[in-house]
PDB file of N, CA and C in Angstrom:
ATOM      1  N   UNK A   1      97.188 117.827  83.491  1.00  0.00           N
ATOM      2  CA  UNK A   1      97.757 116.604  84.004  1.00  0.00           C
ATOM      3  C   UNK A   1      99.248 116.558  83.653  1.00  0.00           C
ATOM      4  N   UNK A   2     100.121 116.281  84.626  1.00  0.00           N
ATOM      5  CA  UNK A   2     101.518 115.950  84.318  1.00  0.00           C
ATOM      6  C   UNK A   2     101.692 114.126  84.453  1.00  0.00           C
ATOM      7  N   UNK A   3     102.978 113.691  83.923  1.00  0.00           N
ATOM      8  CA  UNK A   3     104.106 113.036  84.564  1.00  0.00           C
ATOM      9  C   UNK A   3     104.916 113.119  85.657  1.00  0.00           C
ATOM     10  N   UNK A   4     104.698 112.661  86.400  1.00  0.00           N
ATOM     11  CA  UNK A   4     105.855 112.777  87.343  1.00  0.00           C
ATOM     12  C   UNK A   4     107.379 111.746  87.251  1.00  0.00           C
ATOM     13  N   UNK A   5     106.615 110.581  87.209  1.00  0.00           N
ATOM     14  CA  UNK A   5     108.073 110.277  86.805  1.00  0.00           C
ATOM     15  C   UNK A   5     107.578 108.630  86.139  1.00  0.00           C
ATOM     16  N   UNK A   6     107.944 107.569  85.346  1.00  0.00           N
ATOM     17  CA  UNK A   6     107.872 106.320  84.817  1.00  0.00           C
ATOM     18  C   UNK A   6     108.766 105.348  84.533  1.00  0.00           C
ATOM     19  N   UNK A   7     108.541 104.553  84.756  1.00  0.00           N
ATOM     20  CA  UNK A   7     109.143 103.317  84.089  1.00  0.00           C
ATOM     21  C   UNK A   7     108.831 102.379  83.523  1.00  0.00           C
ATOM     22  N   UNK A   8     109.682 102.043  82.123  1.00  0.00           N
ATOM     23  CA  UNK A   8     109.127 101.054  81.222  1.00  0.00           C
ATOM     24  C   UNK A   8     110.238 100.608  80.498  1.00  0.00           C
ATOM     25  N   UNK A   9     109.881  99.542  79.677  1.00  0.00           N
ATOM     26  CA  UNK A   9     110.946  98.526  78.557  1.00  0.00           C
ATOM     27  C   UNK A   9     111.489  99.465  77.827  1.00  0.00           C
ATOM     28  N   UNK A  10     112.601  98.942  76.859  1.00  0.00           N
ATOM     29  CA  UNK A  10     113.144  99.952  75.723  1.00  0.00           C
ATOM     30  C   UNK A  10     111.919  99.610  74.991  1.00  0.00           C
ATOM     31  N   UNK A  11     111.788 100.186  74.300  1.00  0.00           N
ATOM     32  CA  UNK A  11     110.780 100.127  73.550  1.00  0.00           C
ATOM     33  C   UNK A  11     110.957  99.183  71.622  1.00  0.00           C
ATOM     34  N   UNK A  12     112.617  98.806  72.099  1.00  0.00           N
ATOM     35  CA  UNK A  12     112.766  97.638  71.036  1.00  0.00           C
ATOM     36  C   UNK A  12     112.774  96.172  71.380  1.00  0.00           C
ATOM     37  N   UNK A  13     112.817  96.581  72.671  1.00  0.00           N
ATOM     38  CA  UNK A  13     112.488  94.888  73.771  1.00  0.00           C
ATOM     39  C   UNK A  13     110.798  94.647  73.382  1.00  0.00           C
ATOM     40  N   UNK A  14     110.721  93.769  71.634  1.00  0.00           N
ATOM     41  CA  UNK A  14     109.878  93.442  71.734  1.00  0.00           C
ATOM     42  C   UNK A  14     109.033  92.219  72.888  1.00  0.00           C
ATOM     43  N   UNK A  15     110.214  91.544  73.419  1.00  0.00           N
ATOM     44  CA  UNK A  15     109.739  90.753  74.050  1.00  0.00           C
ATOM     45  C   UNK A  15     109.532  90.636  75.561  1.00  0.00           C
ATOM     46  N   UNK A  16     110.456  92.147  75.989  1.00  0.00           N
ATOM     47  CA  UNK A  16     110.175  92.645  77.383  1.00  0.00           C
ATOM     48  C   UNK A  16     110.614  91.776  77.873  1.00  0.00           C
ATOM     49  N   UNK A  17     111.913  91.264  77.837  1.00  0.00           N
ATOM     50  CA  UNK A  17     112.957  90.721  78.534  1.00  0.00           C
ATOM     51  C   UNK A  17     113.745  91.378  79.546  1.00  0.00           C
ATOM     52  N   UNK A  18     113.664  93.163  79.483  1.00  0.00           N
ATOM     53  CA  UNK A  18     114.676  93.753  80.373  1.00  0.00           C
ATOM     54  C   UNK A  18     116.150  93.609  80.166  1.00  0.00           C
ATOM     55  N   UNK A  19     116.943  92.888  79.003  1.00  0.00           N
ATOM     56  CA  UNK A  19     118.044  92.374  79.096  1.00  0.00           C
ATOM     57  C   UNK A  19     118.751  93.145  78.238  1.00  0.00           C
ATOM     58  N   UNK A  20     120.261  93.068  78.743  1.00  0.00           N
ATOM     59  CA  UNK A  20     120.883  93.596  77.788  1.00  0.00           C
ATOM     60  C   UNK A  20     120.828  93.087  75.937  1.00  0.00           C
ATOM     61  N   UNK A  21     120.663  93.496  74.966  1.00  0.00           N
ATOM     62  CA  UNK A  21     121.039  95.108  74.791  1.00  0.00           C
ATOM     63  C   UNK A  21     119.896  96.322  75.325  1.00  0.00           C
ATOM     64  N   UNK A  22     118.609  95.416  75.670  1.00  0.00           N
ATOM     65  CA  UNK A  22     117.291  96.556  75.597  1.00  0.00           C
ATOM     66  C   UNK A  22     116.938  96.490  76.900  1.00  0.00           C
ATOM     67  N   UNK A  23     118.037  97.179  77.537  1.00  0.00           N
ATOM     68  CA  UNK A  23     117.816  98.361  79.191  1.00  0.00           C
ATOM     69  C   UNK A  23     116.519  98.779  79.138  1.00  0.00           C
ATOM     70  N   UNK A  24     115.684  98.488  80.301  1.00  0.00           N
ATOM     71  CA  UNK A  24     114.618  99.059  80.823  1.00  0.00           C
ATOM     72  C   UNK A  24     115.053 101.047  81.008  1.00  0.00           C
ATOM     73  N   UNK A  25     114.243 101.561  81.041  1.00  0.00           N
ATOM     74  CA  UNK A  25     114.518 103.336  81.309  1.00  0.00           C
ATOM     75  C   UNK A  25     113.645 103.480  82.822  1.00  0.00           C
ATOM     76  N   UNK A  26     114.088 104.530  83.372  1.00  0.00           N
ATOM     77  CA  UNK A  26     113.493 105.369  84.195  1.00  0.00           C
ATOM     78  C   UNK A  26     113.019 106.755  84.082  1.00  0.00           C
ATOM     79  N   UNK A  27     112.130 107.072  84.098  1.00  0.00           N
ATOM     80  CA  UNK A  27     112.193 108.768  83.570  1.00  0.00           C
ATOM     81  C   UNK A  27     112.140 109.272  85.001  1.00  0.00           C
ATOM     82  N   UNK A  28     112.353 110.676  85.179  1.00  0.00           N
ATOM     83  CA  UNK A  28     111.835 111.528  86.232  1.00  0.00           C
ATOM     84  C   UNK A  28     111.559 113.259  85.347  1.00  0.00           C
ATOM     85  N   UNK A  29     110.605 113.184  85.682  1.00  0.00           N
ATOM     86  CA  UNK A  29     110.200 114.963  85.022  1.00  0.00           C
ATOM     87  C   UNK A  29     110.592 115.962  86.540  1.00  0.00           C
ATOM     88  N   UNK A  30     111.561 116.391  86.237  1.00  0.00           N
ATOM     89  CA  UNK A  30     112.023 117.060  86.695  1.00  0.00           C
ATOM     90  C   UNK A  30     111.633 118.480  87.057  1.00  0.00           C
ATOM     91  N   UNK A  31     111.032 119.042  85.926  1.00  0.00           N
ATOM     92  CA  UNK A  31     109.968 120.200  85.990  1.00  0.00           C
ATOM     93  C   UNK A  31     108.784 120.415  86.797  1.00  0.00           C
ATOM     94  N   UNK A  32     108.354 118.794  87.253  1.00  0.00           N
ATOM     95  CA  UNK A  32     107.296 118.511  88.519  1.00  0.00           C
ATOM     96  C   UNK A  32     107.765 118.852  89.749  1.00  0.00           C
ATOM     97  N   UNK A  33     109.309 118.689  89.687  1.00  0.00           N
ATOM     98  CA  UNK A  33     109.929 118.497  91.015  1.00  0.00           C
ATOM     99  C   UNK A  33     110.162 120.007  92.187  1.00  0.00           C
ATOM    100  N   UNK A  34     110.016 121.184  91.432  1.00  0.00           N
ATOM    101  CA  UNK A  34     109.823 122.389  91.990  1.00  0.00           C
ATOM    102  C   UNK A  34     108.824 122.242  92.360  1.00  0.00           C
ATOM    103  N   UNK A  35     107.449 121.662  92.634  1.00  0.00           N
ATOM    104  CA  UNK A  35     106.497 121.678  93.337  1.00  0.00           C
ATOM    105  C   UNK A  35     106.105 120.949  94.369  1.00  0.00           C
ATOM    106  N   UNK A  36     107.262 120.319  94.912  1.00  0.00           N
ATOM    107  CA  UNK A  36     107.269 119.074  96.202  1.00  0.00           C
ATOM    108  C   UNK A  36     108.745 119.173  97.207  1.00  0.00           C
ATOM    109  N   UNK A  37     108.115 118.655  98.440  1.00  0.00           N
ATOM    110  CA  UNK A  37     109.067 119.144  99.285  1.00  0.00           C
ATOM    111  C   UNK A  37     110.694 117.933  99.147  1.00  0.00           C
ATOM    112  N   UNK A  38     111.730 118.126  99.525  1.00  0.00           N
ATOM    113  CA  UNK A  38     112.539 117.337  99.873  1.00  0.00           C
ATOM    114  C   UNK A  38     112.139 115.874  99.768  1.00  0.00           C
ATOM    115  N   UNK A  39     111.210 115.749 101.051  1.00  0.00           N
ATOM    116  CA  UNK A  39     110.754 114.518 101.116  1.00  0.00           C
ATOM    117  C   UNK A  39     110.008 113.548 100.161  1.00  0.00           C
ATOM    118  N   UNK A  40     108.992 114.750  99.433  1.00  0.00           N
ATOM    119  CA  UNK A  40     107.580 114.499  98.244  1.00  0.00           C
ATOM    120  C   UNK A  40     109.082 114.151  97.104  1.00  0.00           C
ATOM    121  N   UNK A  41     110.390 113.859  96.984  1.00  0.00           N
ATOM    122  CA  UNK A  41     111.267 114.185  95.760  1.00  0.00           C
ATOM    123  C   UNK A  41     111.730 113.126  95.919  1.00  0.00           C
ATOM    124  N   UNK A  42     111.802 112.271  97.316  1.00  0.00           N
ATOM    125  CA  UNK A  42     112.817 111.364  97.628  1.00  0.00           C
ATOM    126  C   UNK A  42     111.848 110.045  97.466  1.00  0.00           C
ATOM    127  N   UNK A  43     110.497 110.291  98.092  1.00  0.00           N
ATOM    128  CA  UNK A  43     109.673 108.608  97.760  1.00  0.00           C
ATOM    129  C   UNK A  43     109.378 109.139  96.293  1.00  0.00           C
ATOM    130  N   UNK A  44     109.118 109.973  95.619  1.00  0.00           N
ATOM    131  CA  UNK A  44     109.120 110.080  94.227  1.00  0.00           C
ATOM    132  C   UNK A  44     109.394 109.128  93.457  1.00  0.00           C
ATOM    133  N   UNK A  45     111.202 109.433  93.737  1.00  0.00           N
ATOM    134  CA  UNK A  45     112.382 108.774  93.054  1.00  0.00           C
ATOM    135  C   UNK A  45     112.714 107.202  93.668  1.00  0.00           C
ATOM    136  N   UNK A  46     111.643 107.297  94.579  1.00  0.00           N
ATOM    137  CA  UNK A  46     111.959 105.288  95.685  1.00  0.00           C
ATOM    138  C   UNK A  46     110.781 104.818  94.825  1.00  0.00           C
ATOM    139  N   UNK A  47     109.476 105.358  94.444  1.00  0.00           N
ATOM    140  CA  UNK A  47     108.896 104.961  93.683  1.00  0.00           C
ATOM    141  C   UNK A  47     109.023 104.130  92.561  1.00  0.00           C
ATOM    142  N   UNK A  48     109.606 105.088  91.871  1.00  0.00           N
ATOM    143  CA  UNK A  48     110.077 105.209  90.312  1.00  0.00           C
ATOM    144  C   UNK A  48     110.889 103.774  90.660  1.00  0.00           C
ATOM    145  N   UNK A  49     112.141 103.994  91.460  1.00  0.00           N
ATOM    146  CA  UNK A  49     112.933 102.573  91.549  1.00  0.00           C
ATOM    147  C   UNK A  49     112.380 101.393  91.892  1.00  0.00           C
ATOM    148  N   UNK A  50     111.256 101.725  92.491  1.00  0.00           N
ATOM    149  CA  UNK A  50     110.741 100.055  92.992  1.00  0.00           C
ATOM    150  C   UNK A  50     110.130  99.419  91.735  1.00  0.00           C
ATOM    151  N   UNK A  51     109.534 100.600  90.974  1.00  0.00           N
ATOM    152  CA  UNK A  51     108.708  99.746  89.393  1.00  0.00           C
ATOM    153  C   UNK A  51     110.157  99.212  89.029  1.00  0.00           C
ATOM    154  N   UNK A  52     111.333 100.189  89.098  1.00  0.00           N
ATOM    155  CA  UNK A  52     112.322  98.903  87.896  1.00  0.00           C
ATOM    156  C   UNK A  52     112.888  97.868  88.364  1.00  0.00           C
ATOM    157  N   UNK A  53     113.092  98.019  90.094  1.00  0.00           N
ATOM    158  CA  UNK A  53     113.619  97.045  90.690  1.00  0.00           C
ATOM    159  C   UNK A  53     112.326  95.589  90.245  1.00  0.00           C
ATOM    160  N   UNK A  54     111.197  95.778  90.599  1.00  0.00           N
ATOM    161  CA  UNK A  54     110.137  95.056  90.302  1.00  0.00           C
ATOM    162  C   UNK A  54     110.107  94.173  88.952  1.00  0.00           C
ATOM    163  N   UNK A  55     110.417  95.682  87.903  1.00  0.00           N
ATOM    164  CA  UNK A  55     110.409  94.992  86.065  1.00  0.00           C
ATOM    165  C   UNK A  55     111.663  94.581  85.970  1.00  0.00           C
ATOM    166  N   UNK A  56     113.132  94.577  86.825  1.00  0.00           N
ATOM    167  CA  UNK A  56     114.212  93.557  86.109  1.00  0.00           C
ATOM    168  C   UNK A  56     113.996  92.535  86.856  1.00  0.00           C
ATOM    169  N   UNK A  57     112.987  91.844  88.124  1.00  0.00           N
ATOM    170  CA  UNK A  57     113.208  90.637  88.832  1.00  0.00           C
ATOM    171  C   UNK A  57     111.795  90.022  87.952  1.00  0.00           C
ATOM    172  N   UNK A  58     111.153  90.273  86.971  1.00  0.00           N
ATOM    173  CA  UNK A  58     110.147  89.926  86.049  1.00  0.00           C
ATOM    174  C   UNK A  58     109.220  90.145  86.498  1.00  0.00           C
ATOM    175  N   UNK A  59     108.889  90.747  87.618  1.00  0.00           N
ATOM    176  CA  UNK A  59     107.464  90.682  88.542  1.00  0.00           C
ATOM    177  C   UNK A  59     107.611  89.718  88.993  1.00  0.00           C
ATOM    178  N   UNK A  60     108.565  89.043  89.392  1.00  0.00           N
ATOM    179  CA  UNK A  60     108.351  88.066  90.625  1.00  0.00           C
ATOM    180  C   UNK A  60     109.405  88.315  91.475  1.00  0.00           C
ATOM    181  N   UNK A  61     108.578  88.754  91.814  1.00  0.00           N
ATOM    182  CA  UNK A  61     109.675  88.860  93.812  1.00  0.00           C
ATOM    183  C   UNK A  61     109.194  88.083  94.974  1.00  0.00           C
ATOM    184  N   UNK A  62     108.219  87.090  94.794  1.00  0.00           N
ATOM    185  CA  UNK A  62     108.106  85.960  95.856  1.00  0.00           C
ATOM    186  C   UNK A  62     109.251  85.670  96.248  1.00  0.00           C
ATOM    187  N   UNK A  63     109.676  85.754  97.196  1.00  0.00           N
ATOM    188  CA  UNK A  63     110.983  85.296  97.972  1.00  0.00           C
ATOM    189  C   UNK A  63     112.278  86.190  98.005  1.00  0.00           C
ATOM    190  N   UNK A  64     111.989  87.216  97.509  1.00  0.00           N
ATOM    191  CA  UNK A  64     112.758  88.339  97.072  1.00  0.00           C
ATOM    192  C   UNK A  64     112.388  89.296  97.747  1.00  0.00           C
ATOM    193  N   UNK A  65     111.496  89.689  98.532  1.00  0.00           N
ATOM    194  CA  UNK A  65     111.030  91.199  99.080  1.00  0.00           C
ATOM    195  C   UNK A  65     112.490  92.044  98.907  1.00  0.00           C
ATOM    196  N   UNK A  66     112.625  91.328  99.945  1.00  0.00           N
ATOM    197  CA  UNK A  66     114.022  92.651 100.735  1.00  0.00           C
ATOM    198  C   UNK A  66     115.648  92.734  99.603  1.00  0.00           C
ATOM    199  N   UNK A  67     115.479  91.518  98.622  1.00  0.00           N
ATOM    200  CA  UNK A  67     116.148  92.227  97.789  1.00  0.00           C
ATOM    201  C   UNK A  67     116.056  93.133  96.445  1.00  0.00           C
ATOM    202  N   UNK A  68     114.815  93.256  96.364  1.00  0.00           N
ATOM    203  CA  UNK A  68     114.550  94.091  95.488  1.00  0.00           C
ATOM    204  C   UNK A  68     113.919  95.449  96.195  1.00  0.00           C
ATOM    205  N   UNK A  69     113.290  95.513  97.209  1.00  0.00           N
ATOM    206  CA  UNK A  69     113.522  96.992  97.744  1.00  0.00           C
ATOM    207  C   UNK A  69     114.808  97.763  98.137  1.00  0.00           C
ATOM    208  N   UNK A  70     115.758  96.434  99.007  1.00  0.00           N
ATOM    209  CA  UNK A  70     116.855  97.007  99.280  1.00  0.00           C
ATOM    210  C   UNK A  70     117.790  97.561  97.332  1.00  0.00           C
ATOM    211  N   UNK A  71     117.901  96.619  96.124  1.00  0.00           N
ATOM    212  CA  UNK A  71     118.270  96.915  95.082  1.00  0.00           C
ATOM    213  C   UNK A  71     117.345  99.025  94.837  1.00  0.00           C
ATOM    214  N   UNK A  72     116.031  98.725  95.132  1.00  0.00           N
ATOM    215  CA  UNK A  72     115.533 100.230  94.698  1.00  0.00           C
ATOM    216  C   UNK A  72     116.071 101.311  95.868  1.00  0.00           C
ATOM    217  N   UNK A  73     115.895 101.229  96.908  1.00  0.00           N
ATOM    218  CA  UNK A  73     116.205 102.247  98.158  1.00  0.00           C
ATOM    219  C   UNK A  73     118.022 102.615  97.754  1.00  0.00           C
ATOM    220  N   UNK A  74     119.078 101.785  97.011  1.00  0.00           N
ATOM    221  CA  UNK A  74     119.948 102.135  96.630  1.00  0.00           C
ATOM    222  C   UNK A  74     120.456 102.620  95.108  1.00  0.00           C
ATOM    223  N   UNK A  75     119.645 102.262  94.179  1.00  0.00           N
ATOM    224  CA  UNK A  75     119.189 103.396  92.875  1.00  0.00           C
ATOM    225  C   UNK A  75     118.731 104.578  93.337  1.00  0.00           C
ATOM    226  N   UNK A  76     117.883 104.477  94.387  1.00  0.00           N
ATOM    227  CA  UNK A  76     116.960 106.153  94.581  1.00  0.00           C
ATOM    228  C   UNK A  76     117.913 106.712  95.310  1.00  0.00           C
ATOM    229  N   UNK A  77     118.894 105.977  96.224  1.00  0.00           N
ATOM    230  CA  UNK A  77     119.943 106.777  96.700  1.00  0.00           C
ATOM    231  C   UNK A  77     120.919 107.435  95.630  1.00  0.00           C
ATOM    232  N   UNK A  78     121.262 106.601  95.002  1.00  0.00           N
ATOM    233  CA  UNK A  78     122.619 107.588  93.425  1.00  0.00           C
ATOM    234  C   UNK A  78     121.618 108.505  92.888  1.00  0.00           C
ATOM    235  N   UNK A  79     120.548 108.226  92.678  1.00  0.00           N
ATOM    236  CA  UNK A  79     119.544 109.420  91.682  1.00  0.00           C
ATOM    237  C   UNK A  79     119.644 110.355  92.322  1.00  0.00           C
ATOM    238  N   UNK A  80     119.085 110.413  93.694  1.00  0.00           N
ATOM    239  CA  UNK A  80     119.113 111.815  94.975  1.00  0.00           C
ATOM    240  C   UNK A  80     120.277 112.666  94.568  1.00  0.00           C
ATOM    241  N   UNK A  81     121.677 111.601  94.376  1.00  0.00           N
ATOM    242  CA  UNK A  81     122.508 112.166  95.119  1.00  0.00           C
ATOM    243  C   UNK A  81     123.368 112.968  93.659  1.00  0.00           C
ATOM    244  N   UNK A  82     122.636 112.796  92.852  1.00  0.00           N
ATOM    245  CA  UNK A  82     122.952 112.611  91.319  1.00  0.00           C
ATOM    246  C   UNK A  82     121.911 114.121  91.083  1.00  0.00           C
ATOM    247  N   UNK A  83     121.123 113.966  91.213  1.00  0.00           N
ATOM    248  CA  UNK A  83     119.615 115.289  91.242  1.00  0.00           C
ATOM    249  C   UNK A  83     120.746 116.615  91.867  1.00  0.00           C
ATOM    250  N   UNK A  84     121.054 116.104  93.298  1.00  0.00           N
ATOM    251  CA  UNK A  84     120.988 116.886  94.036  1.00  0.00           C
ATOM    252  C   UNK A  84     120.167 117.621  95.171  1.00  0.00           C
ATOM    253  N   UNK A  85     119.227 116.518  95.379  1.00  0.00           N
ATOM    254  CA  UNK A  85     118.700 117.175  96.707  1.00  0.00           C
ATOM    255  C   UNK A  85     119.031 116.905  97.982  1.00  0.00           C
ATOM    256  N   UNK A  86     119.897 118.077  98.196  1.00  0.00           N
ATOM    257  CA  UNK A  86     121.093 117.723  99.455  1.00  0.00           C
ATOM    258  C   UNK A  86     121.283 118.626 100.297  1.00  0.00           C
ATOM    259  N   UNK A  87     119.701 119.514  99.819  1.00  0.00           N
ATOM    260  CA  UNK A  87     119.199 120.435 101.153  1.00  0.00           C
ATOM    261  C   UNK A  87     118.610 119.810 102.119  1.00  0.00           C
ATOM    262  N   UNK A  88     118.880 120.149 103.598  1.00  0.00           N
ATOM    263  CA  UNK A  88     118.508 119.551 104.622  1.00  0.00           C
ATOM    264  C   UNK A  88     116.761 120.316 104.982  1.00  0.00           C
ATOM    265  N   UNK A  89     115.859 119.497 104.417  1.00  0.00           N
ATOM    266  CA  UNK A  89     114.350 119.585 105.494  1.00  0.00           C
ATOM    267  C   UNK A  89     114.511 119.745 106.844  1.00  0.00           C
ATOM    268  N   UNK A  90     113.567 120.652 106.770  1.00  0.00           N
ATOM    269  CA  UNK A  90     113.327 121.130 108.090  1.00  0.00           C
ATOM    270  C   UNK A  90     111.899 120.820 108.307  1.00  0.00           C
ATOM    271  N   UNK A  91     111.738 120.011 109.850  1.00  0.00           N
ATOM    272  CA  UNK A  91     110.107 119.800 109.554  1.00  0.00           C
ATOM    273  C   UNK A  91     109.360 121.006 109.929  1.00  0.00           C
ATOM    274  N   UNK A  92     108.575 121.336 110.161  1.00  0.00           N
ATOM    275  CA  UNK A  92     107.185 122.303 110.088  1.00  0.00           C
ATOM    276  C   UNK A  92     107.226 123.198 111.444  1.00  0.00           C
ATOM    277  N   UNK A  93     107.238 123.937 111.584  1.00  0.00           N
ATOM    278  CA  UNK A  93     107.159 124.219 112.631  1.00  0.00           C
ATOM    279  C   UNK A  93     105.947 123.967 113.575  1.00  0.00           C
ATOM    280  N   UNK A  94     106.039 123.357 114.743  1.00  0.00           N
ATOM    281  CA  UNK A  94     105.248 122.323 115.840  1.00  0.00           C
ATOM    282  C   UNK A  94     104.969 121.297 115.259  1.00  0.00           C
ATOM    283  N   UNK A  95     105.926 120.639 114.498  1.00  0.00           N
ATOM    284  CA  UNK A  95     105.626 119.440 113.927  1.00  0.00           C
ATOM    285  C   UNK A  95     105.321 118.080 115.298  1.00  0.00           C
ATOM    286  N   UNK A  96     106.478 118.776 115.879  1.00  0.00           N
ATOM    287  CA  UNK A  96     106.749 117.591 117.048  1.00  0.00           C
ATOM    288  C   UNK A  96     105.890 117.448 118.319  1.00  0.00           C
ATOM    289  N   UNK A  97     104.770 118.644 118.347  1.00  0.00           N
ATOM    290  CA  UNK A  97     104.145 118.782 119.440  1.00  0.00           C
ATOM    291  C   UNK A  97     103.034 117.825 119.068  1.00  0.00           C
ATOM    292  N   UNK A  98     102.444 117.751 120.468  1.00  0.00           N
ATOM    293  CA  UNK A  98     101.018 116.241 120.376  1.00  0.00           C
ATOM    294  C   UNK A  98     100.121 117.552 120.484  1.00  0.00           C
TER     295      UNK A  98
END
């Protein structure tokens, strides 16, 4: 069994506030990441961002959808672009045929 990637409190945020001084973390295991395509790397890392986008709005995003996905879809964008996966996918060959 691996990690792929997590998010959680500092772990001195006894009170799981998320606040400064005790920054929430993101991990990504990176060593998983040779085994998934472009794409399997990118909802990975949209994943990973939606738990923190999720844990700094407290778990409540009633009325919030679209700003806390739009807040994660632009973390997972700097991480990508930060990683480096900035090889262009190619889909499958006859991907496109019915």
């Amino acid at each position: 069994m691996y990690i792929y990637g997590l998010t959680n409190y500092d772990p001195a945020d006894k009170k799981l506030t998320a606040k400064a001084p005790y920054k929430p973390f993101l991990f990504l295991n990176m060593g998983t990441f040779k085994r998934y395509s472009l794409t399997e790397k990118a909802t990975g890392v949209m994943h990973e961002t939606m738990h923190m986008s999720i844990l700094l709005n407290n778990w409540n995003i009633k009325d919030k959808e679209e700003e806390v996905i739009t807040f994660a879809e632009d973390e997972a964008n700097k991480i990508i672009e930060k990683v480096g996966f900035s090889t262009k996918e190619q889909p499958k060959k006859n991907f496109f045929k019915k």
